[in-house]
N, C-alpha and C. Protein backbone atom coordinates (compact mmCIF):
# COMPACT_ATOMS: atom_id res chain seq x y z
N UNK A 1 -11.71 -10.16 21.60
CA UNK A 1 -11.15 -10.04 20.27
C UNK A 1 -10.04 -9.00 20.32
N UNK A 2 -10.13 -8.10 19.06
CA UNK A 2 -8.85 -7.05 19.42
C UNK A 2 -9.54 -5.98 18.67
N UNK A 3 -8.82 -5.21 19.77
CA UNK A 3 -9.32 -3.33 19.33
C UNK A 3 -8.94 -2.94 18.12
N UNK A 4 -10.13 -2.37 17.31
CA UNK A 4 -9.99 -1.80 15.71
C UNK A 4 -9.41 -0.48 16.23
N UNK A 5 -8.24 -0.13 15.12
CA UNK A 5 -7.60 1.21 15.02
C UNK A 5 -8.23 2.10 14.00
N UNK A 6 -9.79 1.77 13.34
CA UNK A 6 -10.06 2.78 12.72
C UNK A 6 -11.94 2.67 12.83
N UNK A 7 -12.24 3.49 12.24
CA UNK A 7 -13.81 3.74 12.01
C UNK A 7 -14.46 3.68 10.66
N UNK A 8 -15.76 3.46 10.85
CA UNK A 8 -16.10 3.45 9.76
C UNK A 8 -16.17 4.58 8.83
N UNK A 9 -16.16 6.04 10.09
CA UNK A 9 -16.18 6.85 9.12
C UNK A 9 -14.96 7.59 8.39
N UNK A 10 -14.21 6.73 8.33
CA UNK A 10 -12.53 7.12 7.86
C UNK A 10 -12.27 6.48 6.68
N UNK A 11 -13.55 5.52 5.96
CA UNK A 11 -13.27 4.69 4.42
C UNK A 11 -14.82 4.16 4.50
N UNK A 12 -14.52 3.63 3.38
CA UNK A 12 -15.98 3.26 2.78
C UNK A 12 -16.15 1.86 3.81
N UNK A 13 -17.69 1.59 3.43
CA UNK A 13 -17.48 0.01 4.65
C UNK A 13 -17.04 -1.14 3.26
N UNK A 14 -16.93 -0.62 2.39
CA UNK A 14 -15.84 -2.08 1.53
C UNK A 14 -15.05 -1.74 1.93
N UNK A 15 -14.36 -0.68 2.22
CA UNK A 15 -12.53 -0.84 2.20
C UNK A 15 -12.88 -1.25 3.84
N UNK A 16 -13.68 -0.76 4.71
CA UNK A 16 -13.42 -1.54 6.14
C UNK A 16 -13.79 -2.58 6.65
N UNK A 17 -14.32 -3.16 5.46
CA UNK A 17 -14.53 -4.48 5.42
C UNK A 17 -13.04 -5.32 5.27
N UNK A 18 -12.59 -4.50 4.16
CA UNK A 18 -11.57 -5.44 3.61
C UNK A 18 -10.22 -5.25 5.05
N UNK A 19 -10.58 -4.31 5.88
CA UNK A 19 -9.52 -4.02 6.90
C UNK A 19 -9.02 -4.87 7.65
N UNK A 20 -10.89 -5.03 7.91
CA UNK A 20 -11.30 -5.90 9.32
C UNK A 20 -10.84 -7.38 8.79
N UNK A 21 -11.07 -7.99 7.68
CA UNK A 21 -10.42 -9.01 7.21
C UNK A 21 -9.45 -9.69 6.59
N UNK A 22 -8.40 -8.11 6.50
CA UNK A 22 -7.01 -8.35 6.41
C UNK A 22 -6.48 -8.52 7.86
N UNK A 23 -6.48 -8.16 8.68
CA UNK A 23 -6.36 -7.61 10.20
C UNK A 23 -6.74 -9.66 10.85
N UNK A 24 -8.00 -9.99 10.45
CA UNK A 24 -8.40 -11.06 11.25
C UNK A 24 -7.64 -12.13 10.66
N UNK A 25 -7.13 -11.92 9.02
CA UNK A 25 -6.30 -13.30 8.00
C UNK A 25 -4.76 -13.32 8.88
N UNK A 26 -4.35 -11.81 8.90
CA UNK A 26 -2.98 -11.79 9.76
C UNK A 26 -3.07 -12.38 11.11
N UNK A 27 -3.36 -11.67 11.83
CA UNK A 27 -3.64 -12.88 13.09
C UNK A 27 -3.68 -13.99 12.98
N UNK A 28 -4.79 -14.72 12.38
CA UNK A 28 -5.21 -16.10 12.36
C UNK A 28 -3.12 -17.16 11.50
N UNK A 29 -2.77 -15.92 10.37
CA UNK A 29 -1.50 -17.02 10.30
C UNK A 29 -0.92 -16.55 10.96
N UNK A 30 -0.37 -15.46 12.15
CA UNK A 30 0.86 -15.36 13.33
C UNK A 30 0.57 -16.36 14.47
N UNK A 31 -0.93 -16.84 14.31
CA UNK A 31 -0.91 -17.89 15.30
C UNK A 31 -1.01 -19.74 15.17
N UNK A 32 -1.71 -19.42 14.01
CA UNK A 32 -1.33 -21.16 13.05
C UNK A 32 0.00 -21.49 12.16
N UNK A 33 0.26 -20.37 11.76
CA UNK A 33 1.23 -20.89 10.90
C UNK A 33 2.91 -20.76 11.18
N UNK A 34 3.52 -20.92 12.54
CA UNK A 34 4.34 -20.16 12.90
C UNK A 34 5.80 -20.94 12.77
N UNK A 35 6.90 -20.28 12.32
CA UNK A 35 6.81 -18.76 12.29
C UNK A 35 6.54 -18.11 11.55
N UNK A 36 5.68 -17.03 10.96
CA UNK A 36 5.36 -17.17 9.54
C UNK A 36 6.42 -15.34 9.40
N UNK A 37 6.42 -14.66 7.87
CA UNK A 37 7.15 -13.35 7.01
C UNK A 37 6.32 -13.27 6.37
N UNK A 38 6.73 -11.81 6.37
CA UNK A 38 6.32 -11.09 5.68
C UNK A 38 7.47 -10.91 4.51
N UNK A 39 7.13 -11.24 3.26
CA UNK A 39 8.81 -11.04 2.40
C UNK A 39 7.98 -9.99 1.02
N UNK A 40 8.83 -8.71 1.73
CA UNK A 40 8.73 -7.24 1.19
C UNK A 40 9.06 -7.08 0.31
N UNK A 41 8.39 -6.38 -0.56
CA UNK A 41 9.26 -5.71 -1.91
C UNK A 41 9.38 -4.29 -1.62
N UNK A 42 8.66 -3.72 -0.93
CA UNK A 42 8.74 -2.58 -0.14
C UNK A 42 7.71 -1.76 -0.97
N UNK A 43 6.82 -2.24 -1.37
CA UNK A 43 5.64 -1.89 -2.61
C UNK A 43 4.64 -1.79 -1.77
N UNK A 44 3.70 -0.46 -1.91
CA UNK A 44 2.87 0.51 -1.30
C UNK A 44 1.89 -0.84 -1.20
N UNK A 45 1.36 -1.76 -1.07
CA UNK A 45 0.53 -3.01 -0.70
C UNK A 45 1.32 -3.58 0.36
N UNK A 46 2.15 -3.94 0.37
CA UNK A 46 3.35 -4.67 1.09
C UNK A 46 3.40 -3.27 2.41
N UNK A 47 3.42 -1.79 1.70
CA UNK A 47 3.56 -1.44 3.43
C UNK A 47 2.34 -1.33 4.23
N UNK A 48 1.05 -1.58 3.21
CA UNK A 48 0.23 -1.62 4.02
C UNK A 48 0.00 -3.08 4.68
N UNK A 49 0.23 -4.03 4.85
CA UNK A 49 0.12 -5.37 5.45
C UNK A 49 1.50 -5.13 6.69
N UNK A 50 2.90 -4.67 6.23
CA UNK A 50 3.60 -4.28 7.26
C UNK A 50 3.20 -3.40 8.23
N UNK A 51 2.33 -2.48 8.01
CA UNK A 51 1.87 -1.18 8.85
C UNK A 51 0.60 -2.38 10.11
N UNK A 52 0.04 -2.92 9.06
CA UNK A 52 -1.04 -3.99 9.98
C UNK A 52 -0.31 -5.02 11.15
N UNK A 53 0.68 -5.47 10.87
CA UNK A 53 1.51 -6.45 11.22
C UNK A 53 2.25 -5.38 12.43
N UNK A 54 2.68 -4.36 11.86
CA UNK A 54 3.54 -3.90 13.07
C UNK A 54 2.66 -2.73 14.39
N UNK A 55 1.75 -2.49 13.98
CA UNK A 55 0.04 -1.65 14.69
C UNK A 55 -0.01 -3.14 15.58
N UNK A 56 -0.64 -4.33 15.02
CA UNK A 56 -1.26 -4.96 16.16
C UNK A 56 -0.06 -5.74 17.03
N UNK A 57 1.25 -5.69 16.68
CA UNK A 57 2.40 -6.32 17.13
C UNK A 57 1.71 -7.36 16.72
N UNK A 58 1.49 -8.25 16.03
CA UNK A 58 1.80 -9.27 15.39
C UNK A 58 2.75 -10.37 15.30
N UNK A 59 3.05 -11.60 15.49
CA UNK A 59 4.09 -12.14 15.70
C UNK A 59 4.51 -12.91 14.36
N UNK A 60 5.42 -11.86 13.29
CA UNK A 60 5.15 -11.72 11.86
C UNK A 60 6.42 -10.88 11.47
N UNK A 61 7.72 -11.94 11.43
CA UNK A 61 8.56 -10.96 10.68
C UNK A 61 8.51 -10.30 9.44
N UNK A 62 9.32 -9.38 9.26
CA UNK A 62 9.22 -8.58 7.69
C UNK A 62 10.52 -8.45 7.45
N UNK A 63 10.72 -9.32 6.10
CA UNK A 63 12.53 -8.84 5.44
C UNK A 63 11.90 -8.28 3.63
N UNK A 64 12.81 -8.03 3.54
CA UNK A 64 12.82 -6.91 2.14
C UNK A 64 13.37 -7.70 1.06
N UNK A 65 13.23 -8.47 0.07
CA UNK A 65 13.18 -8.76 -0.80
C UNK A 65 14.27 -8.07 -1.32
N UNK A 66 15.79 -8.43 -1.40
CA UNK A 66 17.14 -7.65 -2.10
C UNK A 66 17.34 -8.74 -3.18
N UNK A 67 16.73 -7.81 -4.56
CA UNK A 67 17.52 -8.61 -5.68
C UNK A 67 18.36 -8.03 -6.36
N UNK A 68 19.23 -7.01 -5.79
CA UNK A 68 20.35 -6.21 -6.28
C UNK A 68 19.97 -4.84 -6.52
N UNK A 69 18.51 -4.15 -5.87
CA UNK A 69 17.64 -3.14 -5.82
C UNK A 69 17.63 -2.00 -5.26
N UNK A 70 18.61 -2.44 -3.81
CA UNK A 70 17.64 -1.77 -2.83
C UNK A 70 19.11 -0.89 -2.42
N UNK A 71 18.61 0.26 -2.73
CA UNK A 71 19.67 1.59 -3.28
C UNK A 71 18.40 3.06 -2.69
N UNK A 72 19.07 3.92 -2.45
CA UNK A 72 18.15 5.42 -2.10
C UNK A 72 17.15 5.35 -1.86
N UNK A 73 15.94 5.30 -2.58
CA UNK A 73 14.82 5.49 -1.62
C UNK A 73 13.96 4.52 -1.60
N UNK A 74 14.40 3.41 -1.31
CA UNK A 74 14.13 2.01 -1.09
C UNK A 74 14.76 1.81 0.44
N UNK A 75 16.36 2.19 0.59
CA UNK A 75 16.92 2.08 1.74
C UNK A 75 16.47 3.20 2.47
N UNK A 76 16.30 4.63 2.23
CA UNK A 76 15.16 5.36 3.38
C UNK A 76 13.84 5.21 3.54
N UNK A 77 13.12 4.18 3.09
CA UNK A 77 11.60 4.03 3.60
C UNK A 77 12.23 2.35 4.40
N UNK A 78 12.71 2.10 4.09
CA UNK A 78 13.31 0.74 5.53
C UNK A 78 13.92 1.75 6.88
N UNK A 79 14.53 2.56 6.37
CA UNK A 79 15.00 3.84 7.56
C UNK A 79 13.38 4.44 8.36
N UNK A 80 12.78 4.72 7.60
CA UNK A 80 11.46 4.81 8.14
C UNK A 80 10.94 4.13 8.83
N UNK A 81 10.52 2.98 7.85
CA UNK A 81 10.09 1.90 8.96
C UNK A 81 10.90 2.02 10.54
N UNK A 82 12.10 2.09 10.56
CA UNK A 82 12.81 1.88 11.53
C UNK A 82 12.50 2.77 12.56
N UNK A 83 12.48 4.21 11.83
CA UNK A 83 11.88 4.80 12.72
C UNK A 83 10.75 5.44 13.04
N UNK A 84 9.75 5.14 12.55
CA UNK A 84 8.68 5.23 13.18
C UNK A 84 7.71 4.14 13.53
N UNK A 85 8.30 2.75 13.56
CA UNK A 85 7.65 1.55 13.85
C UNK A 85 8.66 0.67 15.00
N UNK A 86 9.60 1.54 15.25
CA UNK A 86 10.98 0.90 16.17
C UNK A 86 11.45 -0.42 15.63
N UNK A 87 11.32 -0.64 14.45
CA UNK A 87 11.71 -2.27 14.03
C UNK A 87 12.41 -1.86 13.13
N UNK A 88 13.24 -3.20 12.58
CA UNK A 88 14.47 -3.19 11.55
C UNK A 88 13.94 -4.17 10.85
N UNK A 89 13.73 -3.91 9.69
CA UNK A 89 13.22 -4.60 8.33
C UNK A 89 14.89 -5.45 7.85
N UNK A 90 15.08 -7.05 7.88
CA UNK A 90 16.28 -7.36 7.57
C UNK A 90 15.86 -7.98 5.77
N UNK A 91 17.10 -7.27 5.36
CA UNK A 91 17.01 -7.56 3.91
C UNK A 91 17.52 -9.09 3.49
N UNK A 92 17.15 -9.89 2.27
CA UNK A 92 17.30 -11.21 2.24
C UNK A 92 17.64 -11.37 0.72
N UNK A 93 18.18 -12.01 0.16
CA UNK A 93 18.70 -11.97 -0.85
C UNK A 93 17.95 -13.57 -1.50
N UNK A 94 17.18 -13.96 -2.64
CA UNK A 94 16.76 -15.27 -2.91
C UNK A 94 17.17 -16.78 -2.52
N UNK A 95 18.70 -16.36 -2.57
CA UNK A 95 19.56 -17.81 -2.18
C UNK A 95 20.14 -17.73 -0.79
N UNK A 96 19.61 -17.04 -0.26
CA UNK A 96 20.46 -16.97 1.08
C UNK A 96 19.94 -18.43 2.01
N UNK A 97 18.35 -18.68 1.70
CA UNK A 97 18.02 -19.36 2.88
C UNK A 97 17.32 -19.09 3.68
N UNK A 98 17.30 -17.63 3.98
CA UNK A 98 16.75 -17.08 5.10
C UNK A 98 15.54 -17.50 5.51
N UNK A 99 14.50 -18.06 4.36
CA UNK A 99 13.04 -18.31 4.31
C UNK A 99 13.05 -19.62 5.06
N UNK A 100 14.01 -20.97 5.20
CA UNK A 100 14.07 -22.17 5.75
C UNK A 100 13.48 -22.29 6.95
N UNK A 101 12.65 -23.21 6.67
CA UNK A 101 12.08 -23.72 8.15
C UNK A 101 10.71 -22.14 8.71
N UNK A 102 10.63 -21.93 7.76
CA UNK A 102 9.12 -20.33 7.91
C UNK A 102 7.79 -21.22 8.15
N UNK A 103 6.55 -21.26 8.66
CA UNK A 103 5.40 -21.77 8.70
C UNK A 103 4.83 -21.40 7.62
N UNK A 104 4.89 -19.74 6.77
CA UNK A 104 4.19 -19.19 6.29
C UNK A 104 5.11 -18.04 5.34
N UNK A 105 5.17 -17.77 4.49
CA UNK A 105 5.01 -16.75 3.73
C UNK A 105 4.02 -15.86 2.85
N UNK A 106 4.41 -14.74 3.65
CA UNK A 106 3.20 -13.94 2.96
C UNK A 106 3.42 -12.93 2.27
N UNK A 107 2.60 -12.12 1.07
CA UNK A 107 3.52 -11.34 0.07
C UNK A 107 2.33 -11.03 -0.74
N UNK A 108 2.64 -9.97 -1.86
CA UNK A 108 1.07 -9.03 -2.31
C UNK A 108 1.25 -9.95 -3.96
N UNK A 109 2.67 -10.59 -3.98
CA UNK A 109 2.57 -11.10 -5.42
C UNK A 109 3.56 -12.63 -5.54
N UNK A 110 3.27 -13.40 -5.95
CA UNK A 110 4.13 -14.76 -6.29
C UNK A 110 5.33 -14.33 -5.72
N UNK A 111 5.68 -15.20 -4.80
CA UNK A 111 7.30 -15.75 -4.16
C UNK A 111 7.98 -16.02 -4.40
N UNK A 112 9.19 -15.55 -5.43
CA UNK A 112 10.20 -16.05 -6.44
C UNK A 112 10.31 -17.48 -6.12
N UNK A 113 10.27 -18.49 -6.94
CA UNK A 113 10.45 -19.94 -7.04
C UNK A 113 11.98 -20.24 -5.93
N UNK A 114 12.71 -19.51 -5.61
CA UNK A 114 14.17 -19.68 -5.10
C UNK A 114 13.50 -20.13 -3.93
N UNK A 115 13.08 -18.71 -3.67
CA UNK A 115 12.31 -18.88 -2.12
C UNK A 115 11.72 -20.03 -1.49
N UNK A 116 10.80 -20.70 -2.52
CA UNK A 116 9.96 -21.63 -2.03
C UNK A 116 10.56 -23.08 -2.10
N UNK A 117 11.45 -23.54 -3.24
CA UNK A 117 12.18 -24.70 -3.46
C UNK A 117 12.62 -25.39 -2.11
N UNK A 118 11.85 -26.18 -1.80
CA UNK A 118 12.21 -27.31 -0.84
C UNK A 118 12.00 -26.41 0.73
N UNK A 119 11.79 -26.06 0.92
CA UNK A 119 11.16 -24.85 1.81
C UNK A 119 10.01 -25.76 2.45
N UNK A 120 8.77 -26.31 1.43
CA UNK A 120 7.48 -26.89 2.33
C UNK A 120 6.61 -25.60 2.64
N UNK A 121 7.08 -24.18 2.82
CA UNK A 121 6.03 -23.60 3.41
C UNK A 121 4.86 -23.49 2.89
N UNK A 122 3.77 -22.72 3.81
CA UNK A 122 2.57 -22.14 2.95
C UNK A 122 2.38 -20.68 2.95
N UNK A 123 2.36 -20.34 1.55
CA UNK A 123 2.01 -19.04 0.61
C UNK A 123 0.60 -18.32 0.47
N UNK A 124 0.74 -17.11 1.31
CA UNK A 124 -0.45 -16.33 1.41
C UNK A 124 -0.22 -15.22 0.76
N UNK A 125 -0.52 -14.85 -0.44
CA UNK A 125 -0.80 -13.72 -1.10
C UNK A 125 -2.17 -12.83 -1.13
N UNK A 126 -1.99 -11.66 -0.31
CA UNK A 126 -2.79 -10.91 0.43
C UNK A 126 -3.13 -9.53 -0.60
N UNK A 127 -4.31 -9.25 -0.02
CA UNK A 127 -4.78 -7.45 -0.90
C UNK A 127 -4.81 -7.92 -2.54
N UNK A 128 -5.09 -8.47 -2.59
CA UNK A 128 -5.07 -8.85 -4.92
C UNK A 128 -6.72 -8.68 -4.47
N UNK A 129 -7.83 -8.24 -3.70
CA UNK A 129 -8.69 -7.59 -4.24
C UNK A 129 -9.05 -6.17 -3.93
N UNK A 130 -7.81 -5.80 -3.26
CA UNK A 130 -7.58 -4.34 -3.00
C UNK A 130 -7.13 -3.16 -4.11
N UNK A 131 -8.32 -2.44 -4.38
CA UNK A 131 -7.63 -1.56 -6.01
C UNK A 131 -6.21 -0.20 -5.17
N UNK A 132 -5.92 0.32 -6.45
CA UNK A 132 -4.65 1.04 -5.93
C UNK A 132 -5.52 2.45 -4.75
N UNK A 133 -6.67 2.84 -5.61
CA UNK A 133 -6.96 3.77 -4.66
C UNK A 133 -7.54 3.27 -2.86
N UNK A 134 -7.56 2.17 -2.59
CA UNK A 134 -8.32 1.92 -1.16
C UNK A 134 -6.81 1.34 -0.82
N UNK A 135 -6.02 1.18 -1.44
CA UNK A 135 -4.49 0.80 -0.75
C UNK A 135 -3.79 2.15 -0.29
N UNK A 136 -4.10 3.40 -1.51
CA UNK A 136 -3.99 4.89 -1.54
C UNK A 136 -4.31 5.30 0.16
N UNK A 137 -5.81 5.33 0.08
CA UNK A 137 -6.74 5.75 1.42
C UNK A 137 -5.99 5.08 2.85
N UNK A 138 -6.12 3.75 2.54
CA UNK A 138 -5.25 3.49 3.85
C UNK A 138 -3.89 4.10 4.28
N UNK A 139 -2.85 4.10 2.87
CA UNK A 139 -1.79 4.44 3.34
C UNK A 139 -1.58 6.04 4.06
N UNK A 140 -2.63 6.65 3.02
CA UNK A 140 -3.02 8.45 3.81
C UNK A 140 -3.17 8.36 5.02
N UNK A 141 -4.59 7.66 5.49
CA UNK A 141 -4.89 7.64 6.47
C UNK A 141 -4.00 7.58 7.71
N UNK A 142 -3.52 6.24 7.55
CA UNK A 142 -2.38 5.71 8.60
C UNK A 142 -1.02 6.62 8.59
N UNK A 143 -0.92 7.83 7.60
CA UNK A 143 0.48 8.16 7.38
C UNK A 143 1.24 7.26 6.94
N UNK A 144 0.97 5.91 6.58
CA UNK A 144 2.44 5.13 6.48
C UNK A 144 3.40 5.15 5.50
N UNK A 145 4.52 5.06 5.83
CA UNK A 145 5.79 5.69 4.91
C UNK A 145 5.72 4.76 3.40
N UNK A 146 5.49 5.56 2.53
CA UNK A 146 5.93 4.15 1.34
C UNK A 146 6.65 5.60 0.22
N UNK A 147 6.94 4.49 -1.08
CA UNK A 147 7.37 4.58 -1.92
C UNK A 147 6.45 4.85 -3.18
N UNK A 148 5.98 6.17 -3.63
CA UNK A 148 5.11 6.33 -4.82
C UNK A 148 3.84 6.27 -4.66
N UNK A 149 2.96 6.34 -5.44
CA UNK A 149 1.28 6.05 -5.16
C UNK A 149 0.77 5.23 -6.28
N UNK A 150 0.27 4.59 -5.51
CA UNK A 150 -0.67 3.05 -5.14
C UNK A 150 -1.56 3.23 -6.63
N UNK A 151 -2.42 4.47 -6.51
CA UNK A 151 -3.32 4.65 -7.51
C UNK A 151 -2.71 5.15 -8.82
N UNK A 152 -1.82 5.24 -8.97
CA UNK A 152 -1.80 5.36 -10.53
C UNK A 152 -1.22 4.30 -10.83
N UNK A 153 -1.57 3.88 -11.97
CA UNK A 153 -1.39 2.81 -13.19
C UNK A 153 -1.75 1.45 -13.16
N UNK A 154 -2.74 1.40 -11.62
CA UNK A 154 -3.40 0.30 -11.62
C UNK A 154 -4.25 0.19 -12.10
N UNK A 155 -5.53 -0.87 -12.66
CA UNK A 155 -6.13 -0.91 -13.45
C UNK A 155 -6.94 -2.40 -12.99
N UNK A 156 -7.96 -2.00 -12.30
CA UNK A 156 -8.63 -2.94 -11.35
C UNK A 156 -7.78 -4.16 -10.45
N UNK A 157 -6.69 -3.15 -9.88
CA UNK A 157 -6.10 -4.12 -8.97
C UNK A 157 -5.24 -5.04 -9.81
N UNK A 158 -5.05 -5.21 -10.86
CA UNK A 158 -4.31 -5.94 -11.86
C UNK A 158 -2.80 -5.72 -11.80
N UNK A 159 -2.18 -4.85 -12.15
CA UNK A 159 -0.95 -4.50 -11.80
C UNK A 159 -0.18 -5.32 -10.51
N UNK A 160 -1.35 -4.18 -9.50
CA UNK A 160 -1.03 -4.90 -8.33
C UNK A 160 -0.64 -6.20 -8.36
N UNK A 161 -1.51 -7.01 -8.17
CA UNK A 161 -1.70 -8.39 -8.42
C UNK A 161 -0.08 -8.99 -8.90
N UNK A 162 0.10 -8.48 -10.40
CA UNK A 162 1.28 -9.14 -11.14
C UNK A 162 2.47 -8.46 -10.50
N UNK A 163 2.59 -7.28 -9.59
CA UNK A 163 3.93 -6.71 -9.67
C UNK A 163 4.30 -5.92 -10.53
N UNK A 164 3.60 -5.59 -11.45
CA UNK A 164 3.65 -4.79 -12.72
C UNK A 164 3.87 -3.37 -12.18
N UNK A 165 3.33 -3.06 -11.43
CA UNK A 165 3.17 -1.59 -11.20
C UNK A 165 3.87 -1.16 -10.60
N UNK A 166 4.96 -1.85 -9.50
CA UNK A 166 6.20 -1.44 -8.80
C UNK A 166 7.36 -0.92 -10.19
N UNK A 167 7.40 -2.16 -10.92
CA UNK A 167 8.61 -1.82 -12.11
C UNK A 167 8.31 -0.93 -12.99
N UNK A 168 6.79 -0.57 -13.18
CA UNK A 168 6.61 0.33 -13.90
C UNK A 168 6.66 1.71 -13.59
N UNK A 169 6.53 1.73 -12.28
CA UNK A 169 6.55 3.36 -11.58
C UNK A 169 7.82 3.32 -10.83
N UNK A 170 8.67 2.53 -11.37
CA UNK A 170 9.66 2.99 -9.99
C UNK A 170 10.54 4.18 -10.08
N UNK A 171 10.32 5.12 -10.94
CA UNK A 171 10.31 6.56 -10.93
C UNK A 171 10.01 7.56 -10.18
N UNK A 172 8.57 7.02 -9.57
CA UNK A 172 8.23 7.72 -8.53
C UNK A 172 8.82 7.51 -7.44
N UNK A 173 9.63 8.63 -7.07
CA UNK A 173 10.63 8.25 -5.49
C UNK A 173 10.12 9.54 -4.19
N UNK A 174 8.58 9.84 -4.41
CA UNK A 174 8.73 10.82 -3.09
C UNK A 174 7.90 9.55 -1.91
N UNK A 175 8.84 9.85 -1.16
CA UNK A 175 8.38 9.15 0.31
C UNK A 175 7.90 10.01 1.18
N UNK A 176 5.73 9.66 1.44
CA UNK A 176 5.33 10.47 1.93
C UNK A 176 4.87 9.76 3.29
């Protein structure tokens, strides 16, 4: 199988439950569904599935979701990524195309309709039973670079879920 990067005694065994079976869902589509993305909003859920994807090398691109957004500290946590994961997050704009001919798209909330139109792929929306604080814990844990925190203004994972909680906090700009 493949070597776990964490323990049990580093989160509760729900959240390492939910690890071990985010970890085994990714795999299973880098190898059925190929080629499959990751398409980013760059939203503290989204870096935790990128942080998973780029830990097990994964064969699982990640582009960033540009809908006329991605300005200061949106463009230094992609700088991050860059450098401390050695990869380049390529940004994609709805109509570009870029998604054509993908096995898989994967994403923490609905795939703008652009994206998917005549496309054929299949849509995996991941972590909608992950609340903000065990998205929180992981991202501590792992150090991974994001944008704001996870746990405020979610409200049983709901936010999450809709995307609500990126537009609503996007105030918060410390990248820890």
């Amino acid at each position: 199988m493949f070597k776990r990067f964490f323990t049990s005694t580093k989160f509760s065994p729900s959240l390492t439950a939910k690890i071990a079976a985010l970890e085994a869902h990714l795999a299973e589509i880098a190898g059925t569904h190929v080629p499959a993305t990751l398409v980013s909003r760059l939203s503290p859920a989204d870096m935790v599935i990128t942080h998973v994807i780029l830990r097990r090398s994964l064969d699982i691109s990640v582009v960033a979701l540009d809908t006329g957004d991605i300005q200061g500290d949106r463009l230094n946590l992609i700088k991050a990524v860059c450098d401390n994961y050695q990869y380049a997050i390529t940004t994609i704009t709805p109509a570009s195309g870029a998604l054509a001919g993908k096995g898989a798209l994967i994403s923490t909330a609905a795939v703008p309709p652009a994206f998917e139109a005549g496309h054929g792929v299949r849509e995996f929306q991941l972590l909608s039973d992950w609340s903000g604080q065990e998205i929180h814990a992981y991202l501590t844990c792992y150090k991974v670079p994001h944008i704001g925190s996870p746990a405020c203004g979610t409200k049983n994972g709901e936010a999450l879920k809709s995307g609500a909680w990126w537009r609503a906090h996007q105030h918060f700009s410390d990248i820890v």
